[in-house]
PDB file of N, CA and C in Angstrom:
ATOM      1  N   UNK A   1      45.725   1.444 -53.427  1.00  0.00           N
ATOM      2  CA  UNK A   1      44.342   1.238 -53.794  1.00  0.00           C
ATOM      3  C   UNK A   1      43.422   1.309 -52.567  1.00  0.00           C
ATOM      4  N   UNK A   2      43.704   0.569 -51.509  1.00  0.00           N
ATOM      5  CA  UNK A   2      43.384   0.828 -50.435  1.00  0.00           C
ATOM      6  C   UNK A   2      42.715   2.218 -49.955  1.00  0.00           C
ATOM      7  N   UNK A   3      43.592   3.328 -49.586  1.00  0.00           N
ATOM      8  CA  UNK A   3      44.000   4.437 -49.425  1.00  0.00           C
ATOM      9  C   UNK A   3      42.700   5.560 -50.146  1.00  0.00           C
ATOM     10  N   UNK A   4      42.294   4.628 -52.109  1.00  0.00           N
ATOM     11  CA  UNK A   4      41.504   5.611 -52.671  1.00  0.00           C
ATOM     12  C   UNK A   4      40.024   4.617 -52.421  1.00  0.00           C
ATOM     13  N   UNK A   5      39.868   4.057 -51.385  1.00  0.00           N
ATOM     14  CA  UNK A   5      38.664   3.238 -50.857  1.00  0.00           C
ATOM     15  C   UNK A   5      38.721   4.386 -49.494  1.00  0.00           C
ATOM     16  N   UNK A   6      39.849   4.076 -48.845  1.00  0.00           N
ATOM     17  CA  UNK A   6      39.484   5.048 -47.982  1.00  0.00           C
ATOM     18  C   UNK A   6      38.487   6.845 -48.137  1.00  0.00           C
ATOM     19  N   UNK A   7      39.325   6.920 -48.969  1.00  0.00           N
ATOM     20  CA  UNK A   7      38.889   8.327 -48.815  1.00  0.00           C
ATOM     21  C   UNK A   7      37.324   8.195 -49.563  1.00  0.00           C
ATOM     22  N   UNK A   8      37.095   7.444 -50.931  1.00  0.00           N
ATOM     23  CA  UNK A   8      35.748   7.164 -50.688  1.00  0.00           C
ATOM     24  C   UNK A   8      34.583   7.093 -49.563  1.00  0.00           C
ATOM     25  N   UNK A   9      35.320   6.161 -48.846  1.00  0.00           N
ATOM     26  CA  UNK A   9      34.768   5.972 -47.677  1.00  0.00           C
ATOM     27  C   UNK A   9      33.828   7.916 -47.045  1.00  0.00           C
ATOM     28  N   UNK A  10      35.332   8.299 -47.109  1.00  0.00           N
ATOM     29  CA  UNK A  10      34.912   9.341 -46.562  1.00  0.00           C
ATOM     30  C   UNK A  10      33.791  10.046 -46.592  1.00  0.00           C
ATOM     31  N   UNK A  11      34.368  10.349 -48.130  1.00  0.00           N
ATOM     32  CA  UNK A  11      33.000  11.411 -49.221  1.00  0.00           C
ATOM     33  C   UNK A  11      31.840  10.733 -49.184  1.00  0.00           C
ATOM     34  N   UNK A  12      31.991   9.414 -49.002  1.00  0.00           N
ATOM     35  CA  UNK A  12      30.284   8.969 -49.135  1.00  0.00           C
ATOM     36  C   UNK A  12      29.786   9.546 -47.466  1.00  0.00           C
ATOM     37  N   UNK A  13      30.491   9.414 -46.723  1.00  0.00           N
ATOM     38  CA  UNK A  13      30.000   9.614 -44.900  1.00  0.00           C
ATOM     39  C   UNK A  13      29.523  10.933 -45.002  1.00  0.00           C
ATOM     40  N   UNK A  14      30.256  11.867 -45.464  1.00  0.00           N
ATOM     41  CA  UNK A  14      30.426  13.226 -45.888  1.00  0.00           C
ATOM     42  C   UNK A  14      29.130  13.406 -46.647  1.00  0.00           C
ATOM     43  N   UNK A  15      28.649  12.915 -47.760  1.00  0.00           N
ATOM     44  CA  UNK A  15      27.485  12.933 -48.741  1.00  0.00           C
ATOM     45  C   UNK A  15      26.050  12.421 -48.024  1.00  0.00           C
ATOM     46  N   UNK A  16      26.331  11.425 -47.214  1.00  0.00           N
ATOM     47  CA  UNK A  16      25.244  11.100 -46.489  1.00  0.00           C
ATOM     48  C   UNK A  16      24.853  12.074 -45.468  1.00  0.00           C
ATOM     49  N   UNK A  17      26.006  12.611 -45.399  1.00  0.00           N
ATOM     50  CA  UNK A  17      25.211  13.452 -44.060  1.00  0.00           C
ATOM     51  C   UNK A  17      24.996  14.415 -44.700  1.00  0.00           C
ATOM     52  N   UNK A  18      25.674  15.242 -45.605  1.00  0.00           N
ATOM     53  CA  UNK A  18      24.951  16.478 -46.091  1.00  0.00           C
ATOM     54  C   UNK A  18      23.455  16.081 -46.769  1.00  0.00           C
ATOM     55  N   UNK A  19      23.217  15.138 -47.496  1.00  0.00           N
ATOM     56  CA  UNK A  19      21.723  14.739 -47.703  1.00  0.00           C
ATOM     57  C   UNK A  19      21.133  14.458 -46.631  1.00  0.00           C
ATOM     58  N   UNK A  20      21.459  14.307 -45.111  1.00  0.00           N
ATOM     59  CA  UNK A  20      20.299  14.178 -44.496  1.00  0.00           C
ATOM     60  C   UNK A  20      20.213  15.315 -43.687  1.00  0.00           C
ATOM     61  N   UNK A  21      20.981  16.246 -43.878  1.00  0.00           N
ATOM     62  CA  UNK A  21      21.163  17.818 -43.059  1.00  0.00           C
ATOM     63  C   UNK A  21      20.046  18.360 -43.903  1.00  0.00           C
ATOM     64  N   UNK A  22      20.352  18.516 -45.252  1.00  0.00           N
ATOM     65  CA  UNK A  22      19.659  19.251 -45.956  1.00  0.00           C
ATOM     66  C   UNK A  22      18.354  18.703 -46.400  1.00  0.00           C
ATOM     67  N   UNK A  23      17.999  17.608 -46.675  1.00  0.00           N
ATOM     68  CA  UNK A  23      17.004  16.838 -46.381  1.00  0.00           C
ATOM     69  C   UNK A  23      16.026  16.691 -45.414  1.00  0.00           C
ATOM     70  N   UNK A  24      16.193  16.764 -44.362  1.00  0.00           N
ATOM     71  CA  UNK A  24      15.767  16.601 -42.825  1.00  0.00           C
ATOM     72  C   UNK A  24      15.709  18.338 -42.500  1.00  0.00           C
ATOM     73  N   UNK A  25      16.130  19.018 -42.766  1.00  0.00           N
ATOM     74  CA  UNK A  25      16.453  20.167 -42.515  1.00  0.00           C
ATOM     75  C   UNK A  25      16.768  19.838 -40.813  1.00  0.00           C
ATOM     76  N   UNK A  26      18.217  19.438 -40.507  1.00  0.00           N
ATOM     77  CA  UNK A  26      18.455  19.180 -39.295  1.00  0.00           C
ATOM     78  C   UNK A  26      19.426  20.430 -39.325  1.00  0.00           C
ATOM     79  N   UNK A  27      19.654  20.876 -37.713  1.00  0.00           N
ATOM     80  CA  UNK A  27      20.799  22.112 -37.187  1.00  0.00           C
ATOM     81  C   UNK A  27      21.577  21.779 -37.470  1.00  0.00           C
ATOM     82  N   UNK A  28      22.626  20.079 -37.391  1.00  0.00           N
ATOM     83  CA  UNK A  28      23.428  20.163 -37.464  1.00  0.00           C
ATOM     84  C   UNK A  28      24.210  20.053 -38.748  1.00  0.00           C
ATOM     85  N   UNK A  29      25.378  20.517 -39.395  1.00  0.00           N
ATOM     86  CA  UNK A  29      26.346  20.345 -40.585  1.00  0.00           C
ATOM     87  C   UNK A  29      26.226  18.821 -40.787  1.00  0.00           C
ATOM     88  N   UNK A  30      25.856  18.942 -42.449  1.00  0.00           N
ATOM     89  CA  UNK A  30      26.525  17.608 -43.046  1.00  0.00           C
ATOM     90  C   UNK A  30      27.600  17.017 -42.912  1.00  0.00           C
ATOM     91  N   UNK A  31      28.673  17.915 -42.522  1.00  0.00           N
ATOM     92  CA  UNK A  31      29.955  16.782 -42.316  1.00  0.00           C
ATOM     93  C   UNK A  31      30.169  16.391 -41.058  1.00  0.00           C
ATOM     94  N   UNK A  32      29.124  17.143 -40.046  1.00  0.00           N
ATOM     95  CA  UNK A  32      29.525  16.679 -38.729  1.00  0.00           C
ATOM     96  C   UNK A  32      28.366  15.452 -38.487  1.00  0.00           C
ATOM     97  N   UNK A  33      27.357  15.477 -39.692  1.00  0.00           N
ATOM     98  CA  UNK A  33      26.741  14.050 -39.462  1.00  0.00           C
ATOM     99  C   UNK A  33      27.364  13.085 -39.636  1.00  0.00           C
ATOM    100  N   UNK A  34      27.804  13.358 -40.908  1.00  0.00           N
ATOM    101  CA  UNK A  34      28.788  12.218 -41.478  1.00  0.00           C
ATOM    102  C   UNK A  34      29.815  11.665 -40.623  1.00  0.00           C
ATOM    103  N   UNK A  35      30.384  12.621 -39.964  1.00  0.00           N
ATOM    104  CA  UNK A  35      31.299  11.916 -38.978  1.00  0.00           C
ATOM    105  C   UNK A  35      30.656  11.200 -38.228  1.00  0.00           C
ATOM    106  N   UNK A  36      29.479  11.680 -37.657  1.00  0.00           N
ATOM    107  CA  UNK A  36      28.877  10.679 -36.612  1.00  0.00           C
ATOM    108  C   UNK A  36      28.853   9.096 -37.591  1.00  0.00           C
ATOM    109  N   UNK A  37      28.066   9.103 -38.336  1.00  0.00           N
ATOM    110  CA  UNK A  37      27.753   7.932 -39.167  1.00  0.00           C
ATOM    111  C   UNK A  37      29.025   7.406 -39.500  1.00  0.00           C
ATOM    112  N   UNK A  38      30.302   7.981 -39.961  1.00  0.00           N
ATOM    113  CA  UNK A  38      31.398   7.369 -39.757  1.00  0.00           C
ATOM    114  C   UNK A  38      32.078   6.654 -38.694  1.00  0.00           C
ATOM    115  N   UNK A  39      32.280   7.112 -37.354  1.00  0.00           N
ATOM    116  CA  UNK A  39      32.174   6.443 -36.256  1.00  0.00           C
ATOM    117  C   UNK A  39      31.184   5.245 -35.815  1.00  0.00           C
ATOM    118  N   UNK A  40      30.119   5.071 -36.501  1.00  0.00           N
ATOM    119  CA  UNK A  40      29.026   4.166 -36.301  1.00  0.00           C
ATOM    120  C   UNK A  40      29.950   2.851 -37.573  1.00  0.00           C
ATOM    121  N   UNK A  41      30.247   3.435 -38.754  1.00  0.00           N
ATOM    122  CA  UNK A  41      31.187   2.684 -39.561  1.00  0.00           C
ATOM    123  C   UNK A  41      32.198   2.350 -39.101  1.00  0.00           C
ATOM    124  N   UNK A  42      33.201   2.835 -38.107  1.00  0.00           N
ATOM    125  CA  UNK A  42      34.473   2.375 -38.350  1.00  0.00           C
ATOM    126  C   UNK A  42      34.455   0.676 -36.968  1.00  0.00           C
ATOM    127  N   UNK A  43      33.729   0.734 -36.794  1.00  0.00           N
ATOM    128  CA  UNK A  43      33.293  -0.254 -36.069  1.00  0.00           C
ATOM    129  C   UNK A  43      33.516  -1.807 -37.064  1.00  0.00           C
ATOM    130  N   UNK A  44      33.280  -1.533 -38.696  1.00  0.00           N
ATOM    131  CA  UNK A  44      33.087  -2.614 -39.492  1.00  0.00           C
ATOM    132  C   UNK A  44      34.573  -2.215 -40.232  1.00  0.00           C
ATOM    133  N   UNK A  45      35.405  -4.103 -40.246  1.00  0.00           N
ATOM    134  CA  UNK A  45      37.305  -3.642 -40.805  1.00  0.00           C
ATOM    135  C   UNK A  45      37.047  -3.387 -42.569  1.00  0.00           C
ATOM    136  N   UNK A  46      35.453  -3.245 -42.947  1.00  0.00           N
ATOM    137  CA  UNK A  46      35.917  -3.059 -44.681  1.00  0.00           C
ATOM    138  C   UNK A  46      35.558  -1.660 -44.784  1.00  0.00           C
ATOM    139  N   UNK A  47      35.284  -0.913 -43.570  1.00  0.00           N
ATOM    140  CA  UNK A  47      35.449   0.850 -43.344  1.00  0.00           C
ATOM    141  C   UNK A  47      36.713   1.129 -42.798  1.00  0.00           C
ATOM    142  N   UNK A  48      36.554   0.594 -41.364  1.00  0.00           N
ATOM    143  CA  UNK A  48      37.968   1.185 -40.440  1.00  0.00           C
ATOM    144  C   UNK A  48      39.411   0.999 -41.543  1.00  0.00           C
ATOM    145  N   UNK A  49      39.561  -0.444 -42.223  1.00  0.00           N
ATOM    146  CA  UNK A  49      41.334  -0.182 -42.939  1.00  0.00           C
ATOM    147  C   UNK A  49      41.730   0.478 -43.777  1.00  0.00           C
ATOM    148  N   UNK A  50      40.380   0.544 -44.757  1.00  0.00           N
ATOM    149  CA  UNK A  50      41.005   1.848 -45.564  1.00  0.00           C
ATOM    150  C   UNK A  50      40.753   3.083 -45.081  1.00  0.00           C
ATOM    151  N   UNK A  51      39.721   3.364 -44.185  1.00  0.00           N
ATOM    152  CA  UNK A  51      39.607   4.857 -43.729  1.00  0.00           C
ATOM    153  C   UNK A  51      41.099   4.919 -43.172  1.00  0.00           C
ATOM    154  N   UNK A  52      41.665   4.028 -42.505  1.00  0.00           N
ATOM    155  CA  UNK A  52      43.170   4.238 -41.446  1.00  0.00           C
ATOM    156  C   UNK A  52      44.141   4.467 -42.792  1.00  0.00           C
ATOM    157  N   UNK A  53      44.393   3.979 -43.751  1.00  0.00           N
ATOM    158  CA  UNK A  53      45.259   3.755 -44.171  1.00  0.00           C
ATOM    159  C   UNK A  53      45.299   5.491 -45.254  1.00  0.00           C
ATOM    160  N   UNK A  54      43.880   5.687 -45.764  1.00  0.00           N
ATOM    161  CA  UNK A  54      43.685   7.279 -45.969  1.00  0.00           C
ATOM    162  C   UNK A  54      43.948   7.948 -45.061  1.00  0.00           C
ATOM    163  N   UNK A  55      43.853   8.050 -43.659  1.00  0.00           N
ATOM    164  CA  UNK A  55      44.173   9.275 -42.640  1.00  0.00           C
ATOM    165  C   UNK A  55      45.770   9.041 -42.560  1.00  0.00           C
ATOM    166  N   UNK A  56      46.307   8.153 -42.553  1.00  0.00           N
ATOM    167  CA  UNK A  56      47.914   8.327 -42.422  1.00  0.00           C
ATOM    168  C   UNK A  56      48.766   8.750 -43.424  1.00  0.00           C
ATOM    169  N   UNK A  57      47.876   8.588 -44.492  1.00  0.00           N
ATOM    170  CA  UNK A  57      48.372   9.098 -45.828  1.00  0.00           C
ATOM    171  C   UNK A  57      48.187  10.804 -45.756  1.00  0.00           C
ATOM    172  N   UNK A  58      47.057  11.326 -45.538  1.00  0.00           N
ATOM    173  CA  UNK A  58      46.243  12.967 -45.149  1.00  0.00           C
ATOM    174  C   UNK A  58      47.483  13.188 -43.751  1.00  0.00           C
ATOM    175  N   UNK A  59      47.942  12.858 -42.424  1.00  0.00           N
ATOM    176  CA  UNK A  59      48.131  12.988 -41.382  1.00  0.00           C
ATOM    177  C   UNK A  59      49.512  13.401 -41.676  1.00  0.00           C
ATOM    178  N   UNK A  60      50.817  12.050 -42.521  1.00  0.00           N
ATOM    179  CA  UNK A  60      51.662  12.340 -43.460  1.00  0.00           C
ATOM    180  C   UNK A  60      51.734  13.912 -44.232  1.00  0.00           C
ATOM    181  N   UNK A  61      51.156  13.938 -44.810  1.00  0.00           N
ATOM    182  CA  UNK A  61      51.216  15.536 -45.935  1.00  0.00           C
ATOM    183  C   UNK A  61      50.272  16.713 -45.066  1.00  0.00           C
ATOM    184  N   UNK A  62      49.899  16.731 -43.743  1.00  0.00           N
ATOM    185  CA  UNK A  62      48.952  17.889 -43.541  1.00  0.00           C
ATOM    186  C   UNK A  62      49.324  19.055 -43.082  1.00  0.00           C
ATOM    187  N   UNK A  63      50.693  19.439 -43.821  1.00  0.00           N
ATOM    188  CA  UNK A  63      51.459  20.260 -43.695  1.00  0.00           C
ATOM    189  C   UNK A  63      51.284  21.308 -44.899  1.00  0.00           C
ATOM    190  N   UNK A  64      50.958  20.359 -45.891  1.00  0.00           N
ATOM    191  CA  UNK A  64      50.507  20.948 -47.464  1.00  0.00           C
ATOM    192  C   UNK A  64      48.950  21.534 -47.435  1.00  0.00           C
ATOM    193  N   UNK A  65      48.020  21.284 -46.468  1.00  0.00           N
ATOM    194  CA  UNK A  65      46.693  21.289 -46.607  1.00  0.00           C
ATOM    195  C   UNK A  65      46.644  22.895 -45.667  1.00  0.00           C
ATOM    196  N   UNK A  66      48.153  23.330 -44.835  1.00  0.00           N
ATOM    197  CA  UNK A  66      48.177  25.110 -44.717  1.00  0.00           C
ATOM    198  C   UNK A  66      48.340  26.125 -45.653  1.00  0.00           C
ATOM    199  N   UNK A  67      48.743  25.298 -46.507  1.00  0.00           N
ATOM    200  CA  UNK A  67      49.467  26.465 -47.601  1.00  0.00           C
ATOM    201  C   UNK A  67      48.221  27.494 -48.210  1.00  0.00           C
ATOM    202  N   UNK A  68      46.648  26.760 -48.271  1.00  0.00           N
ATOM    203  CA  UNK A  68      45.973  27.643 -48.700  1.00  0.00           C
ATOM    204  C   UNK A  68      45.604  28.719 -47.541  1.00  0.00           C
ATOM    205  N   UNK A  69      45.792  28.330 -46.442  1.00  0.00           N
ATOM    206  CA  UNK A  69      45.537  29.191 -45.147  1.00  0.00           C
ATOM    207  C   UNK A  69      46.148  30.586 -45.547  1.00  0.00           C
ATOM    208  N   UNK A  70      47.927  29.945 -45.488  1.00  0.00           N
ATOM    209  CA  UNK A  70      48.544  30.800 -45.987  1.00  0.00           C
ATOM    210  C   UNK A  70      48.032  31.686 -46.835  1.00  0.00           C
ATOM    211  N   UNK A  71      48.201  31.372 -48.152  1.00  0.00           N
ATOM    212  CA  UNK A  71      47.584  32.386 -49.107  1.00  0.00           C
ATOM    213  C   UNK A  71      46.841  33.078 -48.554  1.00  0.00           C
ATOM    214  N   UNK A  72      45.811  32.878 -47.834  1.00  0.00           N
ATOM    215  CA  UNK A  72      44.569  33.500 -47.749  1.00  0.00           C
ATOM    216  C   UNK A  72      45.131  34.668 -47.061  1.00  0.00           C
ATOM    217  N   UNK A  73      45.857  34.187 -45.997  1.00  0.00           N
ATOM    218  CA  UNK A  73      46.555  35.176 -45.013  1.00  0.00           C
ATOM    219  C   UNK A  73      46.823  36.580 -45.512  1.00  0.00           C
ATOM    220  N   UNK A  74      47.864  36.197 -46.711  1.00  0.00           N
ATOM    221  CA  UNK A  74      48.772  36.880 -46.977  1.00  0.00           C
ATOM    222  C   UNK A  74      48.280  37.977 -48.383  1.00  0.00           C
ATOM    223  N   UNK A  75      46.851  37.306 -49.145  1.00  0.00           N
ATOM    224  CA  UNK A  75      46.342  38.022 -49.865  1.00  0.00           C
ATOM    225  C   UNK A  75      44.966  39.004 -49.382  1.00  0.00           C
ATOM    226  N   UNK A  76      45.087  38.895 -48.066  1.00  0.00           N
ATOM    227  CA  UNK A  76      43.979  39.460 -46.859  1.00  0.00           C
ATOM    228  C   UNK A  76      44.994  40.461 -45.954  1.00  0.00           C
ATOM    229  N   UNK A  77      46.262  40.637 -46.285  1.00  0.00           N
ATOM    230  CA  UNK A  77      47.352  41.167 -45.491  1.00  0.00           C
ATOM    231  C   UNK A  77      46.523  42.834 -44.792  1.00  0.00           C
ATOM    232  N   UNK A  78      45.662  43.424 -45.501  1.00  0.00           N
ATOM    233  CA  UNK A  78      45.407  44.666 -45.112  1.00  0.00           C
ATOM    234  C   UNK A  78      44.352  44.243 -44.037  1.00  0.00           C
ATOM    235  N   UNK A  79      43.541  43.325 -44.509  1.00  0.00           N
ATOM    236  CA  UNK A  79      42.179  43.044 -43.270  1.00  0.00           C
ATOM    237  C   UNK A  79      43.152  43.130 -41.822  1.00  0.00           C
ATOM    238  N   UNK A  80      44.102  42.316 -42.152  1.00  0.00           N
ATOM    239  CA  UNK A  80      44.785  41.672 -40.769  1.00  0.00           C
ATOM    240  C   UNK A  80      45.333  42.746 -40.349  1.00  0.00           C
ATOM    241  N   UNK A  81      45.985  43.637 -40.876  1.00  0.00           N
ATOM    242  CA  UNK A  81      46.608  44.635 -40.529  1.00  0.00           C
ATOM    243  C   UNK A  81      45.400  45.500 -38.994  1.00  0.00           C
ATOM    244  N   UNK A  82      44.269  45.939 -40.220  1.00  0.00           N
ATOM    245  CA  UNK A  82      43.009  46.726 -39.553  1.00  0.00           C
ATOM    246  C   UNK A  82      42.533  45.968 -38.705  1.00  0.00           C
ATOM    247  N   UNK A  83      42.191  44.867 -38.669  1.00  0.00           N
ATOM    248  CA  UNK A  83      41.643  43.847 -37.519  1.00  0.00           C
ATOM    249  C   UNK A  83      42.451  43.196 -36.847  1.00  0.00           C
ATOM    250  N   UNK A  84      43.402  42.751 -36.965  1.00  0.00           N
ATOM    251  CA  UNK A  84      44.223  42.117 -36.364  1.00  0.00           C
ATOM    252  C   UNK A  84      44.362  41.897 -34.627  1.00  0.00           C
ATOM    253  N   UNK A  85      44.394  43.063 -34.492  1.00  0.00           N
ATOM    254  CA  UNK A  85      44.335  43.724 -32.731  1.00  0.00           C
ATOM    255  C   UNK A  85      42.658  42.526 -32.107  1.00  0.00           C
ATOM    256  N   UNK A  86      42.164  43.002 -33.128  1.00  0.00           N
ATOM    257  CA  UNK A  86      40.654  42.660 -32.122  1.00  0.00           C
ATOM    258  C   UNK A  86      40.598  41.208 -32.452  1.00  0.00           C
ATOM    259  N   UNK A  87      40.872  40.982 -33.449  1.00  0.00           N
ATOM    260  CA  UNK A  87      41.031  39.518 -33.778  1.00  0.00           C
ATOM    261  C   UNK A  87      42.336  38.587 -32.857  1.00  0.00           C
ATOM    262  N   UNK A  88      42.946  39.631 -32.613  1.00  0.00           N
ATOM    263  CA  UNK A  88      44.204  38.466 -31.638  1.00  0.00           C
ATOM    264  C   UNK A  88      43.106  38.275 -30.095  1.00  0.00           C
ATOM    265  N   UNK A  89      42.614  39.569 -29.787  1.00  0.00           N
ATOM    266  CA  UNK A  89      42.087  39.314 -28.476  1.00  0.00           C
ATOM    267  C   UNK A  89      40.918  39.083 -28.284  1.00  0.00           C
ATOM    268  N   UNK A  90      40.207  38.602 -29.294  1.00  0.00           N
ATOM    269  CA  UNK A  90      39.126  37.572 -29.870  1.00  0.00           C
ATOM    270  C   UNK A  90      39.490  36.058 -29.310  1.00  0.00           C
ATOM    271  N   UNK A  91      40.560  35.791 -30.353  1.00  0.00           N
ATOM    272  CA  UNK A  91      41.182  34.748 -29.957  1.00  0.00           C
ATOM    273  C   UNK A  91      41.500  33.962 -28.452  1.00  0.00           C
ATOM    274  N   UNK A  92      42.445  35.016 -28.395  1.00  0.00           N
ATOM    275  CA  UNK A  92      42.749  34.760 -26.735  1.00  0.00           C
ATOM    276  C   UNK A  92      41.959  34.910 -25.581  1.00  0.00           C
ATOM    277  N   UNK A  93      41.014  35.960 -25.715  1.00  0.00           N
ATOM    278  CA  UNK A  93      39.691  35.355 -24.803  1.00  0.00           C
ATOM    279  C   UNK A  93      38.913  34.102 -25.000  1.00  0.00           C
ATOM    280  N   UNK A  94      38.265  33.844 -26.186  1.00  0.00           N
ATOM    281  CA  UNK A  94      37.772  32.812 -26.207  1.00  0.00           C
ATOM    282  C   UNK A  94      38.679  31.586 -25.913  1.00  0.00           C
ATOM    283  N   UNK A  95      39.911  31.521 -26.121  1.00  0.00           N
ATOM    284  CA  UNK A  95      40.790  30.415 -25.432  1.00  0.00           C
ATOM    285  C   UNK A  95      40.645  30.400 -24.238  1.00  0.00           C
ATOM    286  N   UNK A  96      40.683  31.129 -23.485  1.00  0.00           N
ATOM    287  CA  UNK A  96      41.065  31.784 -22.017  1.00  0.00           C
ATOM    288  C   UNK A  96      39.333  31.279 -21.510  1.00  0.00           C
ATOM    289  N   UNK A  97      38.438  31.567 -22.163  1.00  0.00           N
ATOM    290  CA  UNK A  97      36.925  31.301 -21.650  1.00  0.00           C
ATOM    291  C   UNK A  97      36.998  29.441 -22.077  1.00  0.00           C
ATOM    292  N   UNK A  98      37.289  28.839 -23.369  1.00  0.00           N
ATOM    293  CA  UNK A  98      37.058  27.533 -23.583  1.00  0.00           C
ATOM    294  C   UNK A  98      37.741  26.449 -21.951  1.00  0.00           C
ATOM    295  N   UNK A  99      39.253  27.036 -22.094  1.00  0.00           N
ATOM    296  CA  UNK A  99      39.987  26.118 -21.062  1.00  0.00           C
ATOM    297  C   UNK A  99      39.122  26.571 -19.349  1.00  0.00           C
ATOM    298  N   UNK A 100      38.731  27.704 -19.138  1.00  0.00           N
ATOM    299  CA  UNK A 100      38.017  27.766 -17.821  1.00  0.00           C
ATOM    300  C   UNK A 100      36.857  26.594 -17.729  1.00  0.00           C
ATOM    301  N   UNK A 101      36.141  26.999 -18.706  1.00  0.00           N
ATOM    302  CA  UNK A 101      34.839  26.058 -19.467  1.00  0.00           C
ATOM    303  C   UNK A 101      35.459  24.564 -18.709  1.00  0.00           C
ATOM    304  N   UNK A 102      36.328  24.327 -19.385  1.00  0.00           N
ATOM    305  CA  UNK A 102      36.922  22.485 -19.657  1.00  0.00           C
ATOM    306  C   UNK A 102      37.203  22.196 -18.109  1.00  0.00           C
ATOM    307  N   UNK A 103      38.300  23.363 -17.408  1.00  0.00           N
ATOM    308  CA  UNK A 103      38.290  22.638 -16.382  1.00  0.00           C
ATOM    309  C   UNK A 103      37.499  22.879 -15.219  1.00  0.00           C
ATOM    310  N   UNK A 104      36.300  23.590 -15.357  1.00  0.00           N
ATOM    311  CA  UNK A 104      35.458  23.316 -14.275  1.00  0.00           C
ATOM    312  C   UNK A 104      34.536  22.554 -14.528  1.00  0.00           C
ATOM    313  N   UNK A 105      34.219  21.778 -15.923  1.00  0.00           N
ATOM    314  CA  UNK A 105      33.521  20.400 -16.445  1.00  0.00           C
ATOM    315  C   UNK A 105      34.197  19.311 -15.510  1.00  0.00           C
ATOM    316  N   UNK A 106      35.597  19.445 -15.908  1.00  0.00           N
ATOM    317  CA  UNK A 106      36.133  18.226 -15.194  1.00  0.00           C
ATOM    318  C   UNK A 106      36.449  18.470 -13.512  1.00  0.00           C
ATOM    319  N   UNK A 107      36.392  19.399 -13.517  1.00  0.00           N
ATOM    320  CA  UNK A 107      36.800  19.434 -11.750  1.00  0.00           C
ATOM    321  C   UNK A 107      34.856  19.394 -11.120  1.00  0.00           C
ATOM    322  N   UNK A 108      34.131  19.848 -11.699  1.00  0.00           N
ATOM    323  CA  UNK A 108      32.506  19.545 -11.018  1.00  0.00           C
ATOM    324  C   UNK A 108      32.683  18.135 -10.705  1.00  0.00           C
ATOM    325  N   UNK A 109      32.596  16.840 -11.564  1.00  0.00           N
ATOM    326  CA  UNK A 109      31.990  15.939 -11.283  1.00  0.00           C
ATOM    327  C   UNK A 109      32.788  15.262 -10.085  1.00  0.00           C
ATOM    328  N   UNK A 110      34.294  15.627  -9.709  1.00  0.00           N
ATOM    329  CA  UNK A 110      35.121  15.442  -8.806  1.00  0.00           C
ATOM    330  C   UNK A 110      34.616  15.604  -7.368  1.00  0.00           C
ATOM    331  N   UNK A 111      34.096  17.050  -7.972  1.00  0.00           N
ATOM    332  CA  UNK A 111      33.767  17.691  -6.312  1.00  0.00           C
ATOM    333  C   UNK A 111      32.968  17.255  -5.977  1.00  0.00           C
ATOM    334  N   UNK A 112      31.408  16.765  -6.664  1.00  0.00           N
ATOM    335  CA  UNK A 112      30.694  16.133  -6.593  1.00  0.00           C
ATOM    336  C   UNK A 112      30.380  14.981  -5.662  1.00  0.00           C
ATOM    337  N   UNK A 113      31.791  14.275  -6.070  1.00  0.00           N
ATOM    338  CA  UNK A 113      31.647  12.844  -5.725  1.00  0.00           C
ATOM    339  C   UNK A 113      32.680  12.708  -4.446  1.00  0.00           C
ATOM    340  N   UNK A 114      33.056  13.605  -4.010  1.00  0.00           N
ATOM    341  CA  UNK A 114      33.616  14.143  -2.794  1.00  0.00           C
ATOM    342  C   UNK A 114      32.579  14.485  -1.619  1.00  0.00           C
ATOM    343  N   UNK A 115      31.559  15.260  -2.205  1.00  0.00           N
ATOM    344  CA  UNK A 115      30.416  15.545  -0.948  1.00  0.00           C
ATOM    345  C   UNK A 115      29.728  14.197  -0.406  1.00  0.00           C
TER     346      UNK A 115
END
């Protein structure tokens, strides 16, 4: 019972923020408000235990939540075929650009505090 409080929890964090995305006409996504406003919640234990006790339950099975990936994959088999190439090295650049990104974030403030 717990567990279906949790995930309530969620959809309402989730609902609030898409009403104030679309409402507000703000840049950012409703669910990434909601998360914020969720984090502002999990601060209080009649949010944080059932939200915990829903994510271990989701964290448990999120092995089942690929399978539509899958499909998609595999009923898209020709896209991937034709794109595939540019899409792998899509990928791998932008990896290759994110981790440069990350560690000269963290190595600046180092050097910084070295001078």
């Amino acid at each position: 019972m717990n567990g279906l409080r949790g995930m309530a929890w969620l959809l309402v964090f989730q609902s609030v923020g898409e009403l104030l995305s679309r409402g507000l006409s703000l840049p950012l996504p409703g669910p990434v408000l909601g998360m914020m406003l969720m984090l502002a919640g999990l601060r209080f234990a009649i949010v944080r235990e059932p939200v915990a006790e829903c994510a271990s339950f989701l964290l448990a099975h999120l092995s089942l939540l690929f399978v539509p990936v899958g499909v998609g994959v595999m009923t898209h088999l020709a896209l991937l075929g034709q794109y595939g190439g540019r899409m792998l090295l899509v990928i791998a650049l932008s990896t290759w650009i994110g981790l440069a990104v990350t560690a000269l974030v963290l190595y600046w403030p180092d050097r910084r505090n070295k001078a």
